[in-house]
Protein backbone atom coordinates (compact mmCIF):
# COMPACT_ATOMS: atom_id res chain seq x y z
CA UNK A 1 43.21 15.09 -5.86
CA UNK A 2 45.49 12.47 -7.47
CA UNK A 3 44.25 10.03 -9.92
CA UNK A 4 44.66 6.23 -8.86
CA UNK A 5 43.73 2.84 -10.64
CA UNK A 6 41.36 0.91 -8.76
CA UNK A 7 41.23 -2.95 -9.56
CA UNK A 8 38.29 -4.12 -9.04
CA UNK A 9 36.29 -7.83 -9.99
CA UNK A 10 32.96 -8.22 -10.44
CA UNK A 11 31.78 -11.55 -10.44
CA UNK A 12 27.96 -12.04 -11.81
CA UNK A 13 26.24 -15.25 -11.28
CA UNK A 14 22.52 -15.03 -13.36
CA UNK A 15 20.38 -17.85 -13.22
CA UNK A 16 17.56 -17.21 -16.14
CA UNK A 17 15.10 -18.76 -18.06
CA UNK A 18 15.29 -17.74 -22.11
CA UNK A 19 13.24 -17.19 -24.22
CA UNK A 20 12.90 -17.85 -28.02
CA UNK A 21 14.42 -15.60 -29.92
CA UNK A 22 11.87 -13.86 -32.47
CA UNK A 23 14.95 -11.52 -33.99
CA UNK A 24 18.18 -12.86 -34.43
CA UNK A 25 19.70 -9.28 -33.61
CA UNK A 26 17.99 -9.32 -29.90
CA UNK A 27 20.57 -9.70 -27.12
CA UNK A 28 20.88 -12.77 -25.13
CA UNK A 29 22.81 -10.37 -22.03
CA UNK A 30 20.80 -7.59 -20.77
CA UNK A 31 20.47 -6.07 -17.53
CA UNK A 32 24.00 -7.43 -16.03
CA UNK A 33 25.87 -3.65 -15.90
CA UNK A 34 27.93 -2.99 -12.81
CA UNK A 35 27.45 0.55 -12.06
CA UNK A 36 25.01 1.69 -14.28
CA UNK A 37 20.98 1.28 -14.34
CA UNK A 38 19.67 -0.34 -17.52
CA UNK A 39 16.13 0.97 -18.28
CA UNK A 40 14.86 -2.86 -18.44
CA UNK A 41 11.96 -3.69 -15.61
CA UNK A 42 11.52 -7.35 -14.39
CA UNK A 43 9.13 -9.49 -16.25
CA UNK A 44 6.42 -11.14 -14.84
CA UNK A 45 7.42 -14.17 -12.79
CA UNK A 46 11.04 -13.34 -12.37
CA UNK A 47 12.61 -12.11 -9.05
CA UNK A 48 16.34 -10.93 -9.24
CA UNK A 49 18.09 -10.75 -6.16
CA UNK A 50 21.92 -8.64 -6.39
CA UNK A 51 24.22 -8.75 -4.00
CA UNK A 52 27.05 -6.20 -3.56
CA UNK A 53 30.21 -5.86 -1.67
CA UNK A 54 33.32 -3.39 -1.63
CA UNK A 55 36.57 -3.08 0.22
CA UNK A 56 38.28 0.17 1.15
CA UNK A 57 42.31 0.05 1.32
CA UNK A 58 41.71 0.82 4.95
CA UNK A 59 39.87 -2.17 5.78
CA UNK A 60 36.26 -1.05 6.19
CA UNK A 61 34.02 -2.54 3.74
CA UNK A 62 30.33 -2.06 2.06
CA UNK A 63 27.66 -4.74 1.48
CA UNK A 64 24.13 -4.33 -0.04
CA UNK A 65 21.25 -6.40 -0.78
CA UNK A 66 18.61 -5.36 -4.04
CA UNK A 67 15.37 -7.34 -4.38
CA UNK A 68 13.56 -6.56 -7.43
CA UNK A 69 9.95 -7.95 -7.95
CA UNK A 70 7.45 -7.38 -11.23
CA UNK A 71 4.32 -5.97 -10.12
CA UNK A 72 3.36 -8.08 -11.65
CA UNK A 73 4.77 -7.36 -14.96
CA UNK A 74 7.29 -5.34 -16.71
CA UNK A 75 4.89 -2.29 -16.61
CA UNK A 76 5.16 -1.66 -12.71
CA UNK A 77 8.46 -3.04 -10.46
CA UNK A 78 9.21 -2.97 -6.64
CA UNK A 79 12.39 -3.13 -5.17
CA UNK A 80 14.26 -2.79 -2.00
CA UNK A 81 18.08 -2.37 -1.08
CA UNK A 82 19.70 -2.81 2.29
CA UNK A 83 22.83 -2.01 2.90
CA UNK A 84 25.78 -2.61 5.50
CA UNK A 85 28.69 -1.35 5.96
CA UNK A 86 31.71 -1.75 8.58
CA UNK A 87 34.43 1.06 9.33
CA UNK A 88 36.79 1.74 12.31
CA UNK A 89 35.09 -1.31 14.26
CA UNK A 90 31.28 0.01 14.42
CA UNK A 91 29.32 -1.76 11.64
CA UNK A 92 25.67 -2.33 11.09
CA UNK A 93 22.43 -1.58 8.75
CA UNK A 94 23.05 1.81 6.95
CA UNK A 95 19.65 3.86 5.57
CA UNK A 96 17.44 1.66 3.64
CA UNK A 97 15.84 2.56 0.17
CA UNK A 98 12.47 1.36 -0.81
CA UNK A 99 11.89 1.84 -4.71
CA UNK A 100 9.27 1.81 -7.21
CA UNK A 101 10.43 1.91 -11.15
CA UNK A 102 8.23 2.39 -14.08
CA UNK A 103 8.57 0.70 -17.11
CA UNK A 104 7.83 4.48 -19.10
CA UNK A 105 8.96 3.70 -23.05
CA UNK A 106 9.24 0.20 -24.35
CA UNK A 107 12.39 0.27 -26.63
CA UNK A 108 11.31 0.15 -30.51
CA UNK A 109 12.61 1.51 -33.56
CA UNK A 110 14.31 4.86 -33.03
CA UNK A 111 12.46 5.14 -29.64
CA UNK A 112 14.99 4.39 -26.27
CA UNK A 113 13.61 2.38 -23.54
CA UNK A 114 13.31 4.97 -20.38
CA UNK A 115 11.75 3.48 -16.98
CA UNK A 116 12.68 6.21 -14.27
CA UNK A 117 13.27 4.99 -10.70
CA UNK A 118 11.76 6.48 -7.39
CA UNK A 119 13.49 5.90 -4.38
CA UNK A 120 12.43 6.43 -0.52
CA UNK A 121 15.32 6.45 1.89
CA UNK A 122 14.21 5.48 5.44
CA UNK A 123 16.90 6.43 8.20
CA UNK A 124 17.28 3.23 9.38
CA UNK A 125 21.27 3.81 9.99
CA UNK A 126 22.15 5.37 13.17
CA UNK A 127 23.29 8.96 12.80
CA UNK A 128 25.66 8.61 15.63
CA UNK A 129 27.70 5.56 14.92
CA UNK A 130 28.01 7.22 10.93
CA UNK A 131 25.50 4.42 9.47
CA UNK A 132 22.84 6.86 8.13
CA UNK A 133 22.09 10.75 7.52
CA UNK A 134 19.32 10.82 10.17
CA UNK A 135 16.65 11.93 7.90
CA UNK A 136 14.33 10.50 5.73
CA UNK A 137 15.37 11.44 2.19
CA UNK A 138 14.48 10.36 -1.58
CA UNK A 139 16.18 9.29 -4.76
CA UNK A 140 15.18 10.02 -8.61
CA UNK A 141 17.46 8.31 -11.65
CA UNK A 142 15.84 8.16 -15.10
CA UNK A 143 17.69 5.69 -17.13
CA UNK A 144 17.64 5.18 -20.79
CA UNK A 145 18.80 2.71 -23.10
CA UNK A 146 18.71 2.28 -27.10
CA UNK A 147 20.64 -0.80 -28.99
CA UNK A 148 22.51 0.46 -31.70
CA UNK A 149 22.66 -3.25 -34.00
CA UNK A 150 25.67 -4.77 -31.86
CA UNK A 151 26.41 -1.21 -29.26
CA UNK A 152 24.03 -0.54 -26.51
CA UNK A 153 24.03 2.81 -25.25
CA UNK A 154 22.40 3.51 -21.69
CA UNK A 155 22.37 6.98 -20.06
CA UNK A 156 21.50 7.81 -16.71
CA UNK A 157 20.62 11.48 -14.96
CA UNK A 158 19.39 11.52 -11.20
CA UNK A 159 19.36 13.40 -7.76
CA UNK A 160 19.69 12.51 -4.17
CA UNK A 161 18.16 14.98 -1.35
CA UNK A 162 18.42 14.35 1.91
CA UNK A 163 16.86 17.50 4.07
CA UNK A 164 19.19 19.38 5.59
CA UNK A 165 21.98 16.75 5.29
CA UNK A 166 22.82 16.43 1.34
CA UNK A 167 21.75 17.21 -1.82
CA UNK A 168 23.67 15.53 -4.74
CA UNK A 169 22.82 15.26 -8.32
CA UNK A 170 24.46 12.32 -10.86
CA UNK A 171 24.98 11.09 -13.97
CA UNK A 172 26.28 8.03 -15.09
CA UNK A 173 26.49 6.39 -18.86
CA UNK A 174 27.63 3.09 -20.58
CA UNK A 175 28.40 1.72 -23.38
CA UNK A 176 28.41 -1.97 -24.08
CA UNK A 177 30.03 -4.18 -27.68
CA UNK A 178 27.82 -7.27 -28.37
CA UNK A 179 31.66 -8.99 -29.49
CA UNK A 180 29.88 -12.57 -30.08
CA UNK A 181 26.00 -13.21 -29.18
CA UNK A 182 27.37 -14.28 -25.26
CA UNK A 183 30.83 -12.05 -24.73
CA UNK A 184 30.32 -8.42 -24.13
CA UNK A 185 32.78 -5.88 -23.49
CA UNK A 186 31.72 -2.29 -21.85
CA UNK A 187 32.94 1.30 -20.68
CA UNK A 188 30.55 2.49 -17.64
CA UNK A 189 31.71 6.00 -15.77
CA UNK A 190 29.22 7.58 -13.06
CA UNK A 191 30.26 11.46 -11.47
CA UNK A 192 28.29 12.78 -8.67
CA UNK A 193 28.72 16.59 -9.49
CA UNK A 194 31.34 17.70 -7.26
CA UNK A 195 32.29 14.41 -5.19
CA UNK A 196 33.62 11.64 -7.83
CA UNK A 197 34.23 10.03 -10.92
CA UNK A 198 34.58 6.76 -11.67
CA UNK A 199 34.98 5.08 -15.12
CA UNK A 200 35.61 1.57 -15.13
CA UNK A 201 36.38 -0.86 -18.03
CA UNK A 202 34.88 -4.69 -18.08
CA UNK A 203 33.48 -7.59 -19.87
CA UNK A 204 30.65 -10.25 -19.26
CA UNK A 205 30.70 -13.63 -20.44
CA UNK A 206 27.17 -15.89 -20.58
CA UNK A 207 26.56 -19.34 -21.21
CA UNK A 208 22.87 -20.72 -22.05
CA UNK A 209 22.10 -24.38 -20.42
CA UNK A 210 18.88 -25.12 -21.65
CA UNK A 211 16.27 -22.84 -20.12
CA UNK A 212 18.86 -21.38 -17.59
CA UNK A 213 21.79 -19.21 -18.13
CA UNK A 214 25.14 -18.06 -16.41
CA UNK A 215 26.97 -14.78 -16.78
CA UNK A 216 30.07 -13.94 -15.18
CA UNK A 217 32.55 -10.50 -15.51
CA UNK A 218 35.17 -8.45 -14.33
CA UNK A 219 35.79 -4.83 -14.49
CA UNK A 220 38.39 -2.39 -13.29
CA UNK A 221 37.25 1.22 -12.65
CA UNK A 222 39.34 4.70 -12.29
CA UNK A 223 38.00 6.43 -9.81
CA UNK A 224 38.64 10.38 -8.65
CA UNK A 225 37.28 10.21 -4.92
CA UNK A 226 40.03 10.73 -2.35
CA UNK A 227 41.44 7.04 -3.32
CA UNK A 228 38.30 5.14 -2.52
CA UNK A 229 38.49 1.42 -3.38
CA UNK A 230 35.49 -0.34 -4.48
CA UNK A 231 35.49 -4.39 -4.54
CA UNK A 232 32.17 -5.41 -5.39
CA UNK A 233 30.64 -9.12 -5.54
CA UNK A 234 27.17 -9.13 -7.53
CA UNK A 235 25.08 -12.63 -8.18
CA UNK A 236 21.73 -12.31 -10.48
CA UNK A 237 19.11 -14.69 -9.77
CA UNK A 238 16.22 -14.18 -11.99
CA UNK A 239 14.49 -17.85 -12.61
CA UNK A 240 11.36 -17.35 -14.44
CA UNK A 241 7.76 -19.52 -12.73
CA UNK A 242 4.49 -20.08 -14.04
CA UNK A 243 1.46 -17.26 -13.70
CA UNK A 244 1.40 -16.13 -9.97
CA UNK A 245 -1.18 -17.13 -7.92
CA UNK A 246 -3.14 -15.83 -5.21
CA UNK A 247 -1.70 -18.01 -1.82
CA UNK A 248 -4.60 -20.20 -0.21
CA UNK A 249 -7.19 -18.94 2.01
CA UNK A 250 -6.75 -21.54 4.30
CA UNK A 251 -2.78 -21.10 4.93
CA UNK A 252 -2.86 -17.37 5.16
CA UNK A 253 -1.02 -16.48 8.33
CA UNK A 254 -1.95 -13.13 10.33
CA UNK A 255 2.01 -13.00 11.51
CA UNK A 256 4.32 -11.34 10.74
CA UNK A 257 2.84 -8.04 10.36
CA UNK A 258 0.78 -5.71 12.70
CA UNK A 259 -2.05 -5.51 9.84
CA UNK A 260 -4.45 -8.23 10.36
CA UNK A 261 -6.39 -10.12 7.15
CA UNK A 262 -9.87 -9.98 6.99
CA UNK A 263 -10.15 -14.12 6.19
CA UNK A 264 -11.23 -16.57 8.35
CA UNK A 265 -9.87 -19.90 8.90
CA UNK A 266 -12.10 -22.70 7.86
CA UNK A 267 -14.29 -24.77 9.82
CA UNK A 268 -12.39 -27.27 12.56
CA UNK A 269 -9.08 -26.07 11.34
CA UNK A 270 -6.21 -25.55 14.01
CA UNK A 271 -3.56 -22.55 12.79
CA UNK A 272 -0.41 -22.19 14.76
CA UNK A 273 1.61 -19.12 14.19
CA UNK A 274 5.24 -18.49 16.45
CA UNK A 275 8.39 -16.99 15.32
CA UNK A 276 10.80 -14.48 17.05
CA UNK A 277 11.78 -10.85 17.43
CA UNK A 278 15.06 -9.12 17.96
CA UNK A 279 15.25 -5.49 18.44
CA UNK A 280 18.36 -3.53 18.93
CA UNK A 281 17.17 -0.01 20.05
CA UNK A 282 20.86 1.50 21.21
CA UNK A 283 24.14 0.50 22.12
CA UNK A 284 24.12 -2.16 24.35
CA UNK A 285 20.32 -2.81 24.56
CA UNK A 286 18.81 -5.42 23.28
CA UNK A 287 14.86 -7.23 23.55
CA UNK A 288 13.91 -10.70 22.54
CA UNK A 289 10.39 -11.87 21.98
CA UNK A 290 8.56 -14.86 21.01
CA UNK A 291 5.25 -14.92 19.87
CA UNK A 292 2.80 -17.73 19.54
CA UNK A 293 -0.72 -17.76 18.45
CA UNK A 294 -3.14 -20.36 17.60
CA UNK A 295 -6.58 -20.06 15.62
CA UNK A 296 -9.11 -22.18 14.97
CA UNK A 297 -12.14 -22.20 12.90
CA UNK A 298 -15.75 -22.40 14.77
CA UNK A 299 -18.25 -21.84 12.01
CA UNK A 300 -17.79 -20.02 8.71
CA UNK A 301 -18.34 -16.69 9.82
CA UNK A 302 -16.12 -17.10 13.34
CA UNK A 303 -12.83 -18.20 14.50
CA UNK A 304 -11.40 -18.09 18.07
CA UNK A 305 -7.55 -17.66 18.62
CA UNK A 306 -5.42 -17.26 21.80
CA UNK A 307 -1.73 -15.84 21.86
CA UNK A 308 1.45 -15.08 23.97
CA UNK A 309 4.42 -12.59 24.12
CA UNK A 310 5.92 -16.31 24.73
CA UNK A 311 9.39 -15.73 26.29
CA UNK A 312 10.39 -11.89 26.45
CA UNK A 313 14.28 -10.91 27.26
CA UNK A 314 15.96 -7.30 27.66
CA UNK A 315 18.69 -5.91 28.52
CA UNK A 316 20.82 -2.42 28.81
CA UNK A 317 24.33 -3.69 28.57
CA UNK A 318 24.45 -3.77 32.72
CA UNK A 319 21.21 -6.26 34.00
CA UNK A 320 19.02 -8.62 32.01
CA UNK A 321 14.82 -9.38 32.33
CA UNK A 322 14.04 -12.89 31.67
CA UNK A 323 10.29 -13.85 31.83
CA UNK A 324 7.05 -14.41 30.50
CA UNK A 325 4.54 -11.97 28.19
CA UNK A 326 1.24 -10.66 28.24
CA UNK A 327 -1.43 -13.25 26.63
CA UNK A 328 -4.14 -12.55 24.01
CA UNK A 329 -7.35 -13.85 23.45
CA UNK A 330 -9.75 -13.22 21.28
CA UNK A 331 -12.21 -13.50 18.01
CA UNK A 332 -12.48 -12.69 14.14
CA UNK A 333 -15.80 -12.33 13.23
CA UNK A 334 -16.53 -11.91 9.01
CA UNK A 335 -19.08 -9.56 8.03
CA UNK A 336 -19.04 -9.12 4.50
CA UNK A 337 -17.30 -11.53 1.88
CA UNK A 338 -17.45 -11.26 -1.60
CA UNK A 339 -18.87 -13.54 -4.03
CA UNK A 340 -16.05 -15.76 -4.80
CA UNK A 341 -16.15 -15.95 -0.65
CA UNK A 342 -13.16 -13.98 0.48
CA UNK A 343 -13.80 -11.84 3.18
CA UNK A 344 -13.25 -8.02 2.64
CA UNK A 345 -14.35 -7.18 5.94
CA UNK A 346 -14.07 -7.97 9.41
CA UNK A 347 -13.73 -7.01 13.23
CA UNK A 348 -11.11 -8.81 15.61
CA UNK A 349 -12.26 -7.78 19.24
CA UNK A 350 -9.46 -9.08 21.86
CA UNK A 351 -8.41 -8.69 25.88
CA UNK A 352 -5.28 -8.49 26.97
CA UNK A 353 -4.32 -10.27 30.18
CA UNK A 354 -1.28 -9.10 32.41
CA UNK A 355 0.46 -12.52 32.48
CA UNK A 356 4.10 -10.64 32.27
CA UNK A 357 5.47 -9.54 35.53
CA UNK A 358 5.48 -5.49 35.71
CA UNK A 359 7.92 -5.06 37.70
CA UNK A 360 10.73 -6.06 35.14
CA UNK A 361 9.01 -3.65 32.56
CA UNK A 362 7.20 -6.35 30.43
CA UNK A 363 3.51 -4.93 31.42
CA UNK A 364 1.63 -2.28 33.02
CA UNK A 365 -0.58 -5.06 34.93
CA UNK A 366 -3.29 -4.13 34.08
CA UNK A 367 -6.00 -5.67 31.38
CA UNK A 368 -6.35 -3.94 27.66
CA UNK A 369 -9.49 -3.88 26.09
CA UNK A 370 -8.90 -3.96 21.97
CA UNK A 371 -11.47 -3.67 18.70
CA UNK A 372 -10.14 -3.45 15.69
CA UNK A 373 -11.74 -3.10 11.76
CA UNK A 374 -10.24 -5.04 9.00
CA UNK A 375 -10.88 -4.40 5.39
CA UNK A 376 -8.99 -6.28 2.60
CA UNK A 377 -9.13 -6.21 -1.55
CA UNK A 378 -7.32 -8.26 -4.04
CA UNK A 379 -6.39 -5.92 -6.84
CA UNK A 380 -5.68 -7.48 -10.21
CA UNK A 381 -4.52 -11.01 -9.93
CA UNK A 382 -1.37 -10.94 -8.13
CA UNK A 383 -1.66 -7.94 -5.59
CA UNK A 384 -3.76 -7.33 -2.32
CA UNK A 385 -4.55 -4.65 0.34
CA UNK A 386 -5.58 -4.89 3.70
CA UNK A 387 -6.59 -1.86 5.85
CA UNK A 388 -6.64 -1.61 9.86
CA UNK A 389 -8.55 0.88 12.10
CA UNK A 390 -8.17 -0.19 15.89
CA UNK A 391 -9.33 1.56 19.34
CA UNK A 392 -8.27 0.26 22.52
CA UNK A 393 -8.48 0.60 26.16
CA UNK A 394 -4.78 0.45 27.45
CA UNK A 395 -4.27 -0.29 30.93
CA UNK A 396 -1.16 2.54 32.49
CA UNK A 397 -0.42 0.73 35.62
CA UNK A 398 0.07 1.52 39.19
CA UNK A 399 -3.56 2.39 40.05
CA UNK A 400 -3.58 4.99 36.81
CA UNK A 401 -6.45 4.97 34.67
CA UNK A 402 -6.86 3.39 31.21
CA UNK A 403 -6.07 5.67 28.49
CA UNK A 404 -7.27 5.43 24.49
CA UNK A 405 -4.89 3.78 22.18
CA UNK A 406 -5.84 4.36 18.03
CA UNK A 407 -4.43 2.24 15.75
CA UNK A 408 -3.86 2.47 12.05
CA UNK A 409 -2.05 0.54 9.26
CA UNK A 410 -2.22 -0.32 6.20
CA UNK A 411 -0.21 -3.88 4.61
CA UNK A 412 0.42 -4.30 0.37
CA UNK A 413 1.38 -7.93 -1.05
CA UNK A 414 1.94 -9.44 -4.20
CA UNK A 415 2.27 -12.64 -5.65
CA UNK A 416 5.32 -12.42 -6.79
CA UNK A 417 5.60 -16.56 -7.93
CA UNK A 418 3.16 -19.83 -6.64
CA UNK A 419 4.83 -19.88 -3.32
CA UNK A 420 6.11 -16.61 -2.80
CA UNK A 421 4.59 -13.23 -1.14
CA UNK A 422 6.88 -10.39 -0.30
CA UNK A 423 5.07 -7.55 1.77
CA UNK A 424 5.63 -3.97 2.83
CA UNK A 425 3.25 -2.05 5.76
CA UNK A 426 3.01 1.32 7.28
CA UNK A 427 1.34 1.17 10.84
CA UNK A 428 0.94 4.18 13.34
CA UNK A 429 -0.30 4.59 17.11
CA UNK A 430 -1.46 7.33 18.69
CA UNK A 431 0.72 6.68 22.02
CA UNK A 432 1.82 3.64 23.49
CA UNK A 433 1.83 5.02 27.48
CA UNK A 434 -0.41 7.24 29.27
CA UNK A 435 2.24 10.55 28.39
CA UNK A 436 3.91 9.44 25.72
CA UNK A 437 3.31 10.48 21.87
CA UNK A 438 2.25 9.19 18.51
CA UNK A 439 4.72 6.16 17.00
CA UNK A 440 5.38 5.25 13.52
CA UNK A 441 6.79 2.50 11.64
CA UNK A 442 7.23 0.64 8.50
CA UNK A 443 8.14 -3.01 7.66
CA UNK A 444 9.31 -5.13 4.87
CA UNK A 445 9.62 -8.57 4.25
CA UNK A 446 8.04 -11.67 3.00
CA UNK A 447 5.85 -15.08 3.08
CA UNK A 448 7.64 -18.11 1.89
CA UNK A 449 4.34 -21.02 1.24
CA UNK A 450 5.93 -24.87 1.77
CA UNK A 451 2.69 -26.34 0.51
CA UNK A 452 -0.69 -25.91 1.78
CA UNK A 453 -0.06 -27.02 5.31
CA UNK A 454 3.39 -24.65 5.97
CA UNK A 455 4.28 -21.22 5.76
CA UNK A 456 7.86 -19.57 6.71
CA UNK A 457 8.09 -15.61 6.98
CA UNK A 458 11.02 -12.88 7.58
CA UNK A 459 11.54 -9.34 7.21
CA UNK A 460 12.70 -6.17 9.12
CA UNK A 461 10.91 -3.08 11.13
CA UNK A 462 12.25 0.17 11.72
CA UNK A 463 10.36 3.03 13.88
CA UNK A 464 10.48 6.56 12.22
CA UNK A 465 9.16 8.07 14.98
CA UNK A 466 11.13 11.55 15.57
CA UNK A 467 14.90 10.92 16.94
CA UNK A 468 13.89 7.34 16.81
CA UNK A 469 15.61 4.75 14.29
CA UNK A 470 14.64 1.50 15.95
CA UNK A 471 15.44 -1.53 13.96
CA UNK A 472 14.29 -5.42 14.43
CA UNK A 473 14.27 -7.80 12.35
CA UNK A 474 12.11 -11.01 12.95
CA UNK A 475 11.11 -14.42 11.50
CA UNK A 476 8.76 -17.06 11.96
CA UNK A 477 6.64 -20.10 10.65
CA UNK A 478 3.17 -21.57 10.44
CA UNK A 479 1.22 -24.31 10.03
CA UNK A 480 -2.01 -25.59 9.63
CA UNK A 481 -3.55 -28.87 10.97
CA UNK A 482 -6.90 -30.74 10.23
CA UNK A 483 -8.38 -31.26 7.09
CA UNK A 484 -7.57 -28.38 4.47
CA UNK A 485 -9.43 -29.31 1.72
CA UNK A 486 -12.68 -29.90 3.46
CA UNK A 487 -15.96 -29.29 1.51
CA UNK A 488 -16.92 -26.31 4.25
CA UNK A 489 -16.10 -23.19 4.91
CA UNK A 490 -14.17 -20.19 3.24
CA UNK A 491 -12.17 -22.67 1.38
CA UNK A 492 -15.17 -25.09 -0.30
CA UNK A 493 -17.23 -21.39 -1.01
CA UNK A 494 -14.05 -20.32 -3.29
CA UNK A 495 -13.80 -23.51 -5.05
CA UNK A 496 -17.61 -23.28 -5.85
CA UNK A 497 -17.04 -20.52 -7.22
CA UNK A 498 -14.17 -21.07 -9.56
CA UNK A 499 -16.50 -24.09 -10.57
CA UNK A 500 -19.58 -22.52 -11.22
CA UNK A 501 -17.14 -19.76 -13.06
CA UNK A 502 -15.29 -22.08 -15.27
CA UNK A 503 -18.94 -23.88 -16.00
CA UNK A 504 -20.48 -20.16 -17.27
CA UNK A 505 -17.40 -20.05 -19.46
CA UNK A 506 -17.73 -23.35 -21.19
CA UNK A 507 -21.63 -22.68 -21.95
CA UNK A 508 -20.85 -19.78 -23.59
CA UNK A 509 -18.14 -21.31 -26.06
């Protein structure tokens, strides 16, 4: 194995609001390395977002996306990465990792700060084309980092098992010269036993404008890996918002997840939900939908809501289906709220009607009958739960008898800033024909809030059923119309409440 100089530039963009200094020795750059983890978790109200990309000599190339969230402080962090790559003309999604870090030691006096990361990987890559392993694997790295006055030392240690496929331990360590308060210089070098070794040599240079600041660096590593060559592009966008707060109840959209909320919307209020969904189950196939649904608020216990497939498309590389879906209607009735008037439970009882044609595969024609539970916490102030049990009727076509459908999933939120809610869910059904078998799936994604009257939403879904690595990705937006800040309703009961709370407060000072 021959040892080659790989030239690499890093560009990092950070956006970041600073804090007073309350030690003249604290560093104004942290958590900007390249290749190695820092042991430094997101504080509460800032979101970094990292972007990656990397260029072999033979023309194929990598890309990944990190999202890192407080949850909701320093303590507890979220994070997922997606990643793309592109080699000998077949490119797409690779395996997705899902991670949770814990903020373990706080750095402080001979102490290290050590916040070890776990890691799911989904296989949402497809085996054959070389995007993923094919299994569902995990990921463990404990980092740890100590400031020596102007050197900072960080260490990392970590394994990688995927069943059956791979099982790789690493290490990886850097160290990084404060030369003036805003110019660092650093050594980073990561081995996966056995595989590679790269060190790589850089800087990082950061300006402060005002309450925002900008970093930027280069780096060139050495690496030992069958002449890999590793371009990468990273921006840092970590802009720091006021307390998080809890979205309104009256803007809440039930899209784009299969896990219903438990909340009702208020009294003589009209809620329109639509977006789209493209899946891309194989080579060469490819299904389009559109839902739509509206709901609207009858009294402050009910609310009545009717919705479409909207236009549904599929093809298998040789014909294409073009028509119509299946509509929904149906009700949310609260049964139990709790005293600030949130409701924490709920049922959602619904019929199916065959309005898609079953002869081009969107249907079975026949009616499903549908009941389903919802239950729904806030826990602390920023995140919230919601919990689905459903049973249904489903309709198998062609004369066949209805068979039972179960339904359960379970949907985790936080309130990551004022306007933003990023989301994960697990759902799973029993079957979803008359001989088929159990399906499972997980989501990600999140709800964007453009004031009280608008809400955007994205994300992507992959099935992890068996042999099964179906990804979609979909999108949407909602609205609300009538009068949102009526005194009625779900809405006027909360604001009561925060009244008649802030008044118990004050007569007790």
């Amino acid at each position: 194995m021959h040892r080659r100089l790989i030239a690499i530039v890093t560009a990092c963009v950070s956006v970041a609001a600073v804090e007073a200094r309350a030690q003249s020795n604290k560093w104004e750059i942290l958590d900007n390395s390249f290749l190695v983890e820092e042991s430094f978790n997101q504080e509460a109200g800032v979101v970094q977002n990292i972007f990656t990309w990397s260029r072999h000599r033979s023309g194929g190339w990598e890309a990944s996306f990190t999202q890192e969230w407080p949850a909701p402080n320093l303590t507890h962090q979220l994070s997922y990465t997606i990643p793309f790559s592109k080699s000998d003309g077949i490119g797409g999604i690779n395996d997705v990792l899902l991670n949770y870090r814990y903020q373990l030691l706080v750095e402080g006096g001979r102490r290290p700060a050590v916040s070890p990361r776990f890691s799911l990987i989904l296989p949402s890559g497809r085996e054959a084309d070389g995007l993923g392993s094919g299994v569902i694997g995990l990921q463990v790295n404990v980092p740890a980092s100590k400031q020596f006055d102007d050197l900072y030392i960080h260490a990392n240690a970590g394994w990688t098992w995927l069943p059956g496929v791979d099982s790789t331990p690493h290490v990886a360590g850097s160290g990084i010269w404060r030369m003036s308060p805003m110019f660092n210089v650093f050594l980073e070098a990561v081995a996966e036993i056995d595989q590679l070794l790269t060190v790589s040599p850089g800087f990082r240079r950061g300006w402060n404008f005002g309450e925002h600041q900008l970093v930027i660096g280069a780096a060139a590593p050495v690496t030992r890996a069958s002449g890999v060559t590793d371009v990468a592009l990273l921006t840092y966008f970590p802009p720091r918002f006021a307390a998080p707060r809890r979205p309104s109840a009256a803007g809440l959209p039930d899209r784009p997840d299969v896990t219903n909320g438990t909340h009702i919307v208020d009294i003589g209020l009209l809620q329109i939900e639509m977006g789209g969904l493209y899946a891309h189950p194989g080579t060469r196939q490819h299904a389009f939908g559109s839902p739509f649904t509206a709901r609207v608020g009858l009294t402050e216990w009910l609310e009545a809501r009717i919705g479409t497939d909207g236009l549904v498309t599929a093809t298998d590389g040789i014909t294409r289906q073009t028509g119509v879906g299946n509509t929904q209607i149906g009700a949310k009735l609260r049964l139990w709220a709790d005293p600030g008037g949130v409701p924490v439970l709920s049922i959602l009882p619904a019929i199916n009607l065959p309005t898609a044609d079953a002869t081009k595969g969107f249907g079975s024609g026949d009616r499903d009958y549908l009941l389903s539970v919802l239950s729904g916490s806030d826990i602390g102030r920023h995140w919230h739960v919601d919990v689905n049990y459903g049973i249904g009727r489903i309709g198998a076509g062609n004369g066949e008898p209805h068979f039972t459908q179960h339904l359960a999933s379970t949907s985790a939120s936080v309130a990551a800033t004022d306007n933003l809610n990023p989301y994960a869910e697990a759902f799973w059904f029993s079957r979803q024909d008359a001989e088929g078998g159990a399906m499972s799936a997980v989501d990600a994604g999140a709800i964007y809030e453009l004031g009280a009257r608008y809400a955007v939403d994205g994300g992507v879904q992959m099935n992890v059923s068996g042999g099964s690595h179906e990804v979609a990705v979909f999108g949407g937006v909602s609205m609300v119309v009538g009068d949102i800040l009526g005194n009625h309703g779900v809405h006027a009961r909360q604001l009561q409440h925060q009244r008649r709370s802030a008044a118990r407060r004050a007569s007790t000072r």
